[in-house]
C-alpha atoms as a PDB file:
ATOM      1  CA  UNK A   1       0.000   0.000   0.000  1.00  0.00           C
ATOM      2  CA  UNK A   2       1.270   3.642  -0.718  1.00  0.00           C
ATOM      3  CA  UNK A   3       1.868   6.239   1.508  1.00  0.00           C
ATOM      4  CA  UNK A   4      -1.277   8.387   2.414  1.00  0.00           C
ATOM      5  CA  UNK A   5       0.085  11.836   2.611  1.00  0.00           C
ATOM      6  CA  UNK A   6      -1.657  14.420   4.892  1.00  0.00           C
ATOM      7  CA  UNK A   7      -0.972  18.219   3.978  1.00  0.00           C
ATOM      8  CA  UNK A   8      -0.484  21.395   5.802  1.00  0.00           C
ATOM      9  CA  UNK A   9       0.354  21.943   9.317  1.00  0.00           C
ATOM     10  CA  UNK A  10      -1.469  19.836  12.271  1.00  0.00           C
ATOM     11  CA  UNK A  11      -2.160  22.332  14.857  1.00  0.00           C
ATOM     12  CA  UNK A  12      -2.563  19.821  17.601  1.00  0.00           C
ATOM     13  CA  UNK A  13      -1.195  19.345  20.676  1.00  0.00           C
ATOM     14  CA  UNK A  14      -2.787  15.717  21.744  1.00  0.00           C
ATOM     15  CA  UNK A  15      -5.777  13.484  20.682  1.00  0.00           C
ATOM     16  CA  UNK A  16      -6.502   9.739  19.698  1.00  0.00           C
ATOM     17  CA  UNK A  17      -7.274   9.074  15.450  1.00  0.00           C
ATOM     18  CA  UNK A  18      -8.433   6.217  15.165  1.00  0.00           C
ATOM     19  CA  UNK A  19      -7.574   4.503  10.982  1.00  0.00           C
ATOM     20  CA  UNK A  20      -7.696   1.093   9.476  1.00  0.00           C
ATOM     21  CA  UNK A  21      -4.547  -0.531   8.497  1.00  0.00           C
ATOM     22  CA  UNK A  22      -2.329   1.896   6.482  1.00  0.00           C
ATOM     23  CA  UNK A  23       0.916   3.390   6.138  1.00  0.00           C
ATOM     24  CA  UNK A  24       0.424   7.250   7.414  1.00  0.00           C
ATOM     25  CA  UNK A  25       3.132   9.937   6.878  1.00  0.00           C
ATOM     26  CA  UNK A  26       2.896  13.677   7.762  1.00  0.00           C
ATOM     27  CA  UNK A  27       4.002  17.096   8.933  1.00  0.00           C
ATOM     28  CA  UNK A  28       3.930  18.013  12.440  1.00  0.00           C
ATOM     29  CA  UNK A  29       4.433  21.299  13.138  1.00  0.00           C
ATOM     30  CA  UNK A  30       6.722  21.102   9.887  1.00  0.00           C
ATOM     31  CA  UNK A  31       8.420  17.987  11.927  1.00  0.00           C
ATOM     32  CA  UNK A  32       7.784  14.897   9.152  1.00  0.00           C
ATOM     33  CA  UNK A  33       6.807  11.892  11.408  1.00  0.00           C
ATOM     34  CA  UNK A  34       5.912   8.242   9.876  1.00  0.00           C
ATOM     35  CA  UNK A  35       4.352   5.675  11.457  1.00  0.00           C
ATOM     36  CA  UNK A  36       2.428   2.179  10.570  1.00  0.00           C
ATOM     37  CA  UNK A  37      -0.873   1.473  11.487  1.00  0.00           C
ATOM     38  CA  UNK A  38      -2.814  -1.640  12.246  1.00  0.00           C
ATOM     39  CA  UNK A  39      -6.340  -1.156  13.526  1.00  0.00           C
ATOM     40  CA  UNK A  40      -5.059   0.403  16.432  1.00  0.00           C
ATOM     41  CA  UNK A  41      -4.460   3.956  17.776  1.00  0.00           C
ATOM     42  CA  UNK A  42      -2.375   7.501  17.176  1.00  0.00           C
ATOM     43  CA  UNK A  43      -1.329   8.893  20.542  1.00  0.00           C
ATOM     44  CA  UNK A  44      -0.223  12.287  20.082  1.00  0.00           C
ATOM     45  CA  UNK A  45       2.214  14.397  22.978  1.00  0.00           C
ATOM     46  CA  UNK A  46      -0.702  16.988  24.649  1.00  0.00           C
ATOM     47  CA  UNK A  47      -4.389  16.588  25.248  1.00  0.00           C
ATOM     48  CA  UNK A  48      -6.253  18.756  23.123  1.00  0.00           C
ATOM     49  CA  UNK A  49      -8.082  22.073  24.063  1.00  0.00           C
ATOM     50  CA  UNK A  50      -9.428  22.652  20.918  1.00  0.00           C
ATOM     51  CA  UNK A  51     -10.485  20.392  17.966  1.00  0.00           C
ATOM     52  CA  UNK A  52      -8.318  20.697  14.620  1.00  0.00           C
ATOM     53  CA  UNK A  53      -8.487  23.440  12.913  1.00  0.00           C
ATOM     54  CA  UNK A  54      -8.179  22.699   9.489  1.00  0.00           C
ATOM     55  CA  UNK A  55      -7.299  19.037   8.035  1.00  0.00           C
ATOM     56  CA  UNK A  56      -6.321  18.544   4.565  1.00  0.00           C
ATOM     57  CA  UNK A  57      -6.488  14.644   3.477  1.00  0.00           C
ATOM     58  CA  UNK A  58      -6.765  12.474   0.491  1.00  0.00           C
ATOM     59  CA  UNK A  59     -10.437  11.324   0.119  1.00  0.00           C
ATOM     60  CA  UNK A  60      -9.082   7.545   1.270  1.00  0.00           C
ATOM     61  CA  UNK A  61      -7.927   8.661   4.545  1.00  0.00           C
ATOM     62  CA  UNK A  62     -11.102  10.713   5.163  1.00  0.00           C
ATOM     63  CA  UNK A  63     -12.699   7.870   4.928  1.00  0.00           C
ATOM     64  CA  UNK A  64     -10.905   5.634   7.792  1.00  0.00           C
ATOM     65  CA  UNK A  65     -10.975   8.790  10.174  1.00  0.00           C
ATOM     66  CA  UNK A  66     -13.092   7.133  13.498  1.00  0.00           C
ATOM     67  CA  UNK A  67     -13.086   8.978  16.108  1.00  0.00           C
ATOM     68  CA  UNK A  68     -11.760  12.695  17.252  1.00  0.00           C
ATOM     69  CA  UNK A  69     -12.676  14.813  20.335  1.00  0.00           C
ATOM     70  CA  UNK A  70     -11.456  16.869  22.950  1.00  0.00           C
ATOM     71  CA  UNK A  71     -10.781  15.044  25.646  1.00  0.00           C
ATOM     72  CA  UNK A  72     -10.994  17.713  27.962  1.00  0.00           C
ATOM     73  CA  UNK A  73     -13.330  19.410  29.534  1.00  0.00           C
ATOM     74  CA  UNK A  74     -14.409  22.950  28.945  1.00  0.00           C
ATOM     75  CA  UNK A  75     -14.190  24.572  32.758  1.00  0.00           C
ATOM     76  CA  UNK A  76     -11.204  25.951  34.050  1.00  0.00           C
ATOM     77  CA  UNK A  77     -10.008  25.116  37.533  1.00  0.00           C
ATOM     78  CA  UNK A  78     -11.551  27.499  40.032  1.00  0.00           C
ATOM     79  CA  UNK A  79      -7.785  28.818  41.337  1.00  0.00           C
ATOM     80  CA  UNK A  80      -9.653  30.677  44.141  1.00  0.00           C
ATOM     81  CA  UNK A  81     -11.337  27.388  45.268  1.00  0.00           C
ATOM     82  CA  UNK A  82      -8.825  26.353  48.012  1.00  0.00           C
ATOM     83  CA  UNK A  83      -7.697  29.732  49.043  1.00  0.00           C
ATOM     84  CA  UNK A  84      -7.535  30.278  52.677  1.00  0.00           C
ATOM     85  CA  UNK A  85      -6.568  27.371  53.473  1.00  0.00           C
ATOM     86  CA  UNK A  86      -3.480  26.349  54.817  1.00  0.00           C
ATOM     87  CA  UNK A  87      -1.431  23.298  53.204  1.00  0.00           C
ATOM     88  CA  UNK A  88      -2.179  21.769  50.139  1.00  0.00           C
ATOM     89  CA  UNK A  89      -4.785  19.462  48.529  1.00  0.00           C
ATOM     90  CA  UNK A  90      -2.005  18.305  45.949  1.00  0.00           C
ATOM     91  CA  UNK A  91       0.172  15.398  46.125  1.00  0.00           C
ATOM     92  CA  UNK A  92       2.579  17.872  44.763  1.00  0.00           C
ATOM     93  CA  UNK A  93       2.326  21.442  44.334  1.00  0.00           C
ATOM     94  CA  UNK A  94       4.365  21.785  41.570  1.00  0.00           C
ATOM     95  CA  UNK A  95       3.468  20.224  37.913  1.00  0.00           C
ATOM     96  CA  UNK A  96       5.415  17.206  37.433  1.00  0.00           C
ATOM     97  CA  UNK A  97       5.951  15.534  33.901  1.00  0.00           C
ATOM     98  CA  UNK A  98       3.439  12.016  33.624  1.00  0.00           C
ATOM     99  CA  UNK A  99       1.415  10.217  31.158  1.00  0.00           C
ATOM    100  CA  UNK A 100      -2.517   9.377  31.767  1.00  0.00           C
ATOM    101  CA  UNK A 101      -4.718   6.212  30.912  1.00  0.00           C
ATOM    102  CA  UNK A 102      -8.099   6.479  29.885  1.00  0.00           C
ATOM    103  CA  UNK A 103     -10.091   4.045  28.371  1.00  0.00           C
ATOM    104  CA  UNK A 104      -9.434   5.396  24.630  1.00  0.00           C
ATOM    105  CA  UNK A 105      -5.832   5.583  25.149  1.00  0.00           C
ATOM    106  CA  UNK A 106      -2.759   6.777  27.016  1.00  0.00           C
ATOM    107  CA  UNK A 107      -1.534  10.920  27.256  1.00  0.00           C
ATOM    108  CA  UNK A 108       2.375  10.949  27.586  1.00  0.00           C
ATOM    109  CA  UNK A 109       4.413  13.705  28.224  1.00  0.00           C
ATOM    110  CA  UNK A 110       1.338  15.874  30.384  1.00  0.00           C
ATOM    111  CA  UNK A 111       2.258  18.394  32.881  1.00  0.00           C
ATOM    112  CA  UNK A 112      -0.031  16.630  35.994  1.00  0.00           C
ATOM    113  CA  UNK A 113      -1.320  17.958  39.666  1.00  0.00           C
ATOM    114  CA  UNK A 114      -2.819  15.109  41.598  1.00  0.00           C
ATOM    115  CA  UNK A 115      -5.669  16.611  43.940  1.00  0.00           C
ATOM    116  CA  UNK A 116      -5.529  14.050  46.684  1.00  0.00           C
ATOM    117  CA  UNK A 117      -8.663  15.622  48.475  1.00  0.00           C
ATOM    118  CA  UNK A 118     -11.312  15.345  45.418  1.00  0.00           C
ATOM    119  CA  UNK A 119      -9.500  12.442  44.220  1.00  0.00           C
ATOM    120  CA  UNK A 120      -8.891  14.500  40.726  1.00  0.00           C
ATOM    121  CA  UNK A 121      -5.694  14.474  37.931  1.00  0.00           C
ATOM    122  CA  UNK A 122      -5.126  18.195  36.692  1.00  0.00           C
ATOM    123  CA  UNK A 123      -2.858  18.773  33.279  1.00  0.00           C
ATOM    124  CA  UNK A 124      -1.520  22.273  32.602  1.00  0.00           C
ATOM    125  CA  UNK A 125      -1.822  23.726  29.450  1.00  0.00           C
ATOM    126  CA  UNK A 126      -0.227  27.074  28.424  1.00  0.00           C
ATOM    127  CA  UNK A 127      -0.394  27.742  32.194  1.00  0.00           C
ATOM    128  CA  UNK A 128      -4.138  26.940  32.492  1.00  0.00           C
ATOM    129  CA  UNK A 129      -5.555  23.827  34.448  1.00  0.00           C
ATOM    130  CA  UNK A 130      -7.637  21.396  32.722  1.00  0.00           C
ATOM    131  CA  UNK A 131      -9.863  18.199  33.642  1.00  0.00           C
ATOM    132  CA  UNK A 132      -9.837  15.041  31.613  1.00  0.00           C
ATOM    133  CA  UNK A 133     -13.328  14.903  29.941  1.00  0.00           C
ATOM    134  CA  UNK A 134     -12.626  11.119  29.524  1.00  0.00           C
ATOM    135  CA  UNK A 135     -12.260   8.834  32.809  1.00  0.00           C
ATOM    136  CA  UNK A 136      -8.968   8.226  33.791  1.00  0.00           C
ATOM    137  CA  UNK A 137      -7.696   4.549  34.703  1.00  0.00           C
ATOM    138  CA  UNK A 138      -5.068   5.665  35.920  1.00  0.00           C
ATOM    139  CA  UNK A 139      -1.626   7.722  35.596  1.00  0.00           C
ATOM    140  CA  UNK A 140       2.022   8.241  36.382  1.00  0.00           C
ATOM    141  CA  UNK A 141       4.208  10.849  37.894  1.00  0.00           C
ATOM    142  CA  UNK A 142       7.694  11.625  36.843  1.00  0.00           C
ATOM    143  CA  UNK A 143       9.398  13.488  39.302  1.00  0.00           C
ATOM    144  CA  UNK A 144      12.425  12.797  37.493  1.00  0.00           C
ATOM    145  CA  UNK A 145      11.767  11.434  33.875  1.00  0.00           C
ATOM    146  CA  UNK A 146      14.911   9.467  33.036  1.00  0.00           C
ATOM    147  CA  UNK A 147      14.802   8.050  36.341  1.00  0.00           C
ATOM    148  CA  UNK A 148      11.921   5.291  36.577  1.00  0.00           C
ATOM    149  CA  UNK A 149      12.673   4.342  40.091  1.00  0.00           C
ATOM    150  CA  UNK A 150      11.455   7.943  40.827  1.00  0.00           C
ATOM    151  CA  UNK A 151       7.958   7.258  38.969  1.00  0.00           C
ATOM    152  CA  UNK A 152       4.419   7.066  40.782  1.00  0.00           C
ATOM    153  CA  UNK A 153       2.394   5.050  39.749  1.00  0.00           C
ATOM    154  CA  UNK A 154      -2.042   5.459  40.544  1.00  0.00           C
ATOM    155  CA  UNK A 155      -4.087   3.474  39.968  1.00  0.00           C
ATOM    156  CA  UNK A 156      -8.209   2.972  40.357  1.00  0.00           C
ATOM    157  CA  UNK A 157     -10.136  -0.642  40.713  1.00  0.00           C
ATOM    158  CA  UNK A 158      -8.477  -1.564  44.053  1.00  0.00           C
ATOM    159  CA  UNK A 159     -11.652  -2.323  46.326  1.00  0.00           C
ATOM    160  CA  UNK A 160     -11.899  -3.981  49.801  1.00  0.00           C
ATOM    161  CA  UNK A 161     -10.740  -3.089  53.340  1.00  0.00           C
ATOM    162  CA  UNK A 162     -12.985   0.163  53.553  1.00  0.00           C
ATOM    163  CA  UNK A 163     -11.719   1.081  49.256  1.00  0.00           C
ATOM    164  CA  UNK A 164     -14.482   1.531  47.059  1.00  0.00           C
ATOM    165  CA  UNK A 165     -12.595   1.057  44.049  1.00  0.00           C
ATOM    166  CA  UNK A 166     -12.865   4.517  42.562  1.00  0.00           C
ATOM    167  CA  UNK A 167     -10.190   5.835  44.833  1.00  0.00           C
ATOM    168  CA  UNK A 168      -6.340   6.534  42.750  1.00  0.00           C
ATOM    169  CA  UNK A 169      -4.005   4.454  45.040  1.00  0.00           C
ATOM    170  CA  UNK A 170       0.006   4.195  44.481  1.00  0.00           C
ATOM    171  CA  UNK A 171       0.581   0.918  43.409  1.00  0.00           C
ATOM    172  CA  UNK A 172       4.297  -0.290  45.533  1.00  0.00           C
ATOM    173  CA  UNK A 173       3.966  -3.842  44.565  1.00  0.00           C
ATOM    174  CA  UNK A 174       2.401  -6.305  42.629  1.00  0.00           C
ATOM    175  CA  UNK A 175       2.711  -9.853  41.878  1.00  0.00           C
ATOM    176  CA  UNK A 176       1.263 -12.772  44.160  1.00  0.00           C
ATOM    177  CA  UNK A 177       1.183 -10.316  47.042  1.00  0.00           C
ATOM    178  CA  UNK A 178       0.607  -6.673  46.280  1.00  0.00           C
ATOM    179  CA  UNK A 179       1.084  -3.368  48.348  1.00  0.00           C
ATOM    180  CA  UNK A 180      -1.199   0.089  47.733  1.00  0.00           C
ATOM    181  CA  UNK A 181      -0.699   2.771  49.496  1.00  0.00           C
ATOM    182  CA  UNK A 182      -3.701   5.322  49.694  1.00  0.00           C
ATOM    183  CA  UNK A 183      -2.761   8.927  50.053  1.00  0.00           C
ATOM    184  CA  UNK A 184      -4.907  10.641  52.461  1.00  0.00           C
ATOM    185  CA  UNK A 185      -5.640  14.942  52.491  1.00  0.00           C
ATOM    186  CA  UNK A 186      -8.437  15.716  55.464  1.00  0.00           C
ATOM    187  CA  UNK A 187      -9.489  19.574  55.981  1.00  0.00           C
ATOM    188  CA  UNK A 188      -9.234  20.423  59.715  1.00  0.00           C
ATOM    189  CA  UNK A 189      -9.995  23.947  61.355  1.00  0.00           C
ATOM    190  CA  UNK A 190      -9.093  24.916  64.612  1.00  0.00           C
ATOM    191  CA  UNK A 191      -9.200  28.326  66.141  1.00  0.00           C
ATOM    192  CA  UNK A 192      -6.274  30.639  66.454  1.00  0.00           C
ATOM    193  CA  UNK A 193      -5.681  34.165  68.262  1.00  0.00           C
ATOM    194  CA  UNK A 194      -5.673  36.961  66.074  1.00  0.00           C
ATOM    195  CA  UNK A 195      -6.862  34.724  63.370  1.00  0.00           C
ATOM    196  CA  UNK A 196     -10.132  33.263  63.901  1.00  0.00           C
ATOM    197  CA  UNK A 197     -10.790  29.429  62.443  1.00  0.00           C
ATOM    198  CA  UNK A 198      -8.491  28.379  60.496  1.00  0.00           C
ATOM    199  CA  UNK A 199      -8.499  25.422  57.820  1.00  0.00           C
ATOM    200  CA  UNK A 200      -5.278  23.252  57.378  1.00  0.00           C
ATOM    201  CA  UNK A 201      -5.056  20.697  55.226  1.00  0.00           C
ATOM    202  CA  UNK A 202      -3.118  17.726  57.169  1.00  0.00           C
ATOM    203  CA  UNK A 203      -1.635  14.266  55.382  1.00  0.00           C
ATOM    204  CA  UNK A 204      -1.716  10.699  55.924  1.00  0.00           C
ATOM    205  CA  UNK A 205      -1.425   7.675  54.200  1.00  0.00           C
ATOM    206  CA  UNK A 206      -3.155   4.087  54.494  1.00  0.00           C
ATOM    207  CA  UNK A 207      -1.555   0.792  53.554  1.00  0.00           C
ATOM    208  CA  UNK A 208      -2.920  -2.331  51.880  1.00  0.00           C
ATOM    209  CA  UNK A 209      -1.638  -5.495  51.182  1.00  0.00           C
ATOM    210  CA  UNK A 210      -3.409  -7.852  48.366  1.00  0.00           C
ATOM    211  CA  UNK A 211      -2.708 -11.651  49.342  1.00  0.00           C
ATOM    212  CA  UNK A 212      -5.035 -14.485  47.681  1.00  0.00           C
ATOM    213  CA  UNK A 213      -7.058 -11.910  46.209  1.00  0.00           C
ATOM    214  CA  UNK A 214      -7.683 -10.492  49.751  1.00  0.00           C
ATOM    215  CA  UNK A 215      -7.527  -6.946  50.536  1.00  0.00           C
ATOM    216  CA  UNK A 216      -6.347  -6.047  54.139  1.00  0.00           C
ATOM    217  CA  UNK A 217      -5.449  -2.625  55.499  1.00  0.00           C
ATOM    218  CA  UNK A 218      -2.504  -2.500  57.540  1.00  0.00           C
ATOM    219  CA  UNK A 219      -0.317  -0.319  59.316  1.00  0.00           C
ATOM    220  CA  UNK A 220       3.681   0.179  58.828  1.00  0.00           C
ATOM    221  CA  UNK A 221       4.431  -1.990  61.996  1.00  0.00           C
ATOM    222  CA  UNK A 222       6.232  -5.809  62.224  1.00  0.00           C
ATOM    223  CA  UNK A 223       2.767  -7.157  64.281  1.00  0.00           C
ATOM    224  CA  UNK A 224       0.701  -6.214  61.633  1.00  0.00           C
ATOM    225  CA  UNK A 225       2.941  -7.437  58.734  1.00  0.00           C
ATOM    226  CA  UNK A 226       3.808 -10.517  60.621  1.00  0.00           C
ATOM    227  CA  UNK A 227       0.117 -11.520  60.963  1.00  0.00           C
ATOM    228  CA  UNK A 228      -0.604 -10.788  57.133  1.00  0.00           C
ATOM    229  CA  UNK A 229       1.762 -13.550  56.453  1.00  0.00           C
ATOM    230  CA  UNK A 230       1.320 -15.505  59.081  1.00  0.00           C
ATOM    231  CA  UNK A 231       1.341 -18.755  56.707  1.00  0.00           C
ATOM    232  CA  UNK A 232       5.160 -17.943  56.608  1.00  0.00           C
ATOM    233  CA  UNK A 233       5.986 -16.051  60.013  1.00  0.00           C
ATOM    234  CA  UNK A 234       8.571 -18.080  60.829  1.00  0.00           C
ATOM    235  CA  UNK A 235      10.955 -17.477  58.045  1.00  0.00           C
ATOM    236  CA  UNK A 236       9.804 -13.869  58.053  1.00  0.00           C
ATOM    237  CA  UNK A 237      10.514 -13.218  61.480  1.00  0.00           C
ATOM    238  CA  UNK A 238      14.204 -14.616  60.582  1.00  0.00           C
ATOM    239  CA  UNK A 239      14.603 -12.543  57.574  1.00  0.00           C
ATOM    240  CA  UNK A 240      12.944  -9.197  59.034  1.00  0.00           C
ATOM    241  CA  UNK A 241      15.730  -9.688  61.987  1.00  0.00           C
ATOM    242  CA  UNK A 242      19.006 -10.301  59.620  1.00  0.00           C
ATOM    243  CA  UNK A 243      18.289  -7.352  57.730  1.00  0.00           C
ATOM    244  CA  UNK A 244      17.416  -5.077  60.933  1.00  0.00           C
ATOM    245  CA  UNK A 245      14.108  -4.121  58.954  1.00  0.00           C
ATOM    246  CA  UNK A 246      12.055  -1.295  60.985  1.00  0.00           C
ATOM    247  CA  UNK A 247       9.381  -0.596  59.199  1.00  0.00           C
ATOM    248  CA  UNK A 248       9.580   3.258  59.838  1.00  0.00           C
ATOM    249  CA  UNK A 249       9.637   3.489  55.436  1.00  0.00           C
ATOM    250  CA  UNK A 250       7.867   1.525  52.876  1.00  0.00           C
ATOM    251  CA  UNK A 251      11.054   0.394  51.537  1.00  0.00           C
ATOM    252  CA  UNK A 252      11.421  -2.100  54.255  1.00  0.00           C
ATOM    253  CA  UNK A 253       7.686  -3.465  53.507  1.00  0.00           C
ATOM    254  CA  UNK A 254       8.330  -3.810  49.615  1.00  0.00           C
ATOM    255  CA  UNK A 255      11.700  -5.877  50.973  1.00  0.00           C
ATOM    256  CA  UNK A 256       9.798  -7.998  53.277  1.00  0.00           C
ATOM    257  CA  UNK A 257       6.924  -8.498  50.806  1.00  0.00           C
ATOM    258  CA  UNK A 258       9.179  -9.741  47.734  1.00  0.00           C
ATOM    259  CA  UNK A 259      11.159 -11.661  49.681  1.00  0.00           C
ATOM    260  CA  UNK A 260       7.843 -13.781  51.011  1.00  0.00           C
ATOM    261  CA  UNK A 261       6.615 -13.937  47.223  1.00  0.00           C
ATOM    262  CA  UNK A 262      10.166 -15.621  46.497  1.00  0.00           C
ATOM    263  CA  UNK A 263       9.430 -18.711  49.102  1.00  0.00           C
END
């Protein structure tokens, strides 16, 4: 099959086209990309805001065009909606580079806020916050981008233990036993001198560990680790002690946890 030439200049920054099988070649922002195509999808760098502009194709490739929308949605974030309050809803507060999931697809190379307390992924665009329009499965967080040990990975679908399911956790671990770790923003107000009530938002995190498709909350202590894998305490108990594990960081849980998986 021959090339199917589009011509002019894209002016997008981000969508999923959708084509039958075909060998496409174009200009990108006067950047020639070429790619091959089986029944599957074009992920493109940036979200959308707007819908293209103009699109010049062959008749043929008009033809095998699917699907195109904005998958964002048309309301600002309200910047004013968390003044006054001391803290920070955010898992971060500064945009850090990540890719999202959605059922159509995956966004790399976003500019992401995680809002812990409404549960809510943010992507900035031209220094303007956005909202996926489309549901989000979940995403990643690249603090450092060439450095995957750095990434953060959330995730929805985890239920049990008190989770609904529709809560992004951090996945640690998976495998035969799995570790989530659900980050936790509550608003408290208390009153101050001089200053009245005043809101504060305050952190936390819960645990989980997944073992024969079991969900159990548990805290960063050895008694509560222990009992999860009780089946095994023995050789646990003798592992936890050689390496002098603490618990007082995750790291020591993730240890403890692949180290059971391997028996």
């Amino acid at each position: 099959m021959s090339d199917t030439i589009i011509t002019g200049r894209l002016p997008i920054h981000g969508s999923l086209l959708y084509f039958n099988n075909m060998h496409l070649r174009c200009p990108l922002n006067r950047i020639i990309f070429e790619i091959t195509i089986n029944r599957t999808q074009i992920e493109m760098k940036y979200p959308i805001i707007i819908f293209l502009s103009f699109l010049i194709v062959q008749p043929a490739l008009a033809q095998n065009v699917y699907s195109l929308q904005d998958p964002v949605s048309s309301k600002n974030f309200n910047v004013e909606k968390y003044s006054g309050i001391r803290g920070t809803p955010f898992l971060m507060d500064k945009w850090v580079r990540g890719s999202v999931t959605t059922p159509k697809g995956i966004y790399q190379s976003l500019e992401l806020k995680f809002d812990v307390y409404e549960n809510t992924i943010f992507f900035n665009k031209d220094d303007e916050t956005f909202e996926l329009l489309d549901e989000v499965v979940s995403f990643t967080l690249m603090p450092k981008p060439d450095n995957e040990s750095t990434y953060l990975v959330f995730k929805k679908g985890i239920s049990g233990a008190g989770l609904g399911g529709n809560e992004f956790v951090q996945v640690l671990l998976e495998g035969q036993v799995g570790l989530y770790k659900l980050p936790v923003k509550q608003l408290s107000e208390m009153s101050e001198i001089n200053a009245g009530i005043v809101k504060t938002f305050t952190n936390s995190s819960k645990y989980y560990i997944s073992k024969n498709k079991q969900l159990q909350f548990i805290k960063l202590s050895k008694a509560d680790v222990l009992n999860v894998l009780s089946d095994k305490q023995d050789k646990i108990q003798l592992y936890i002690d050689e390496k002098k594990l603490s618990f007082r960081k995750e790291a020591d849980l993730v240890d403890v946890l692949k180290y059971y998986s391997s028996l």
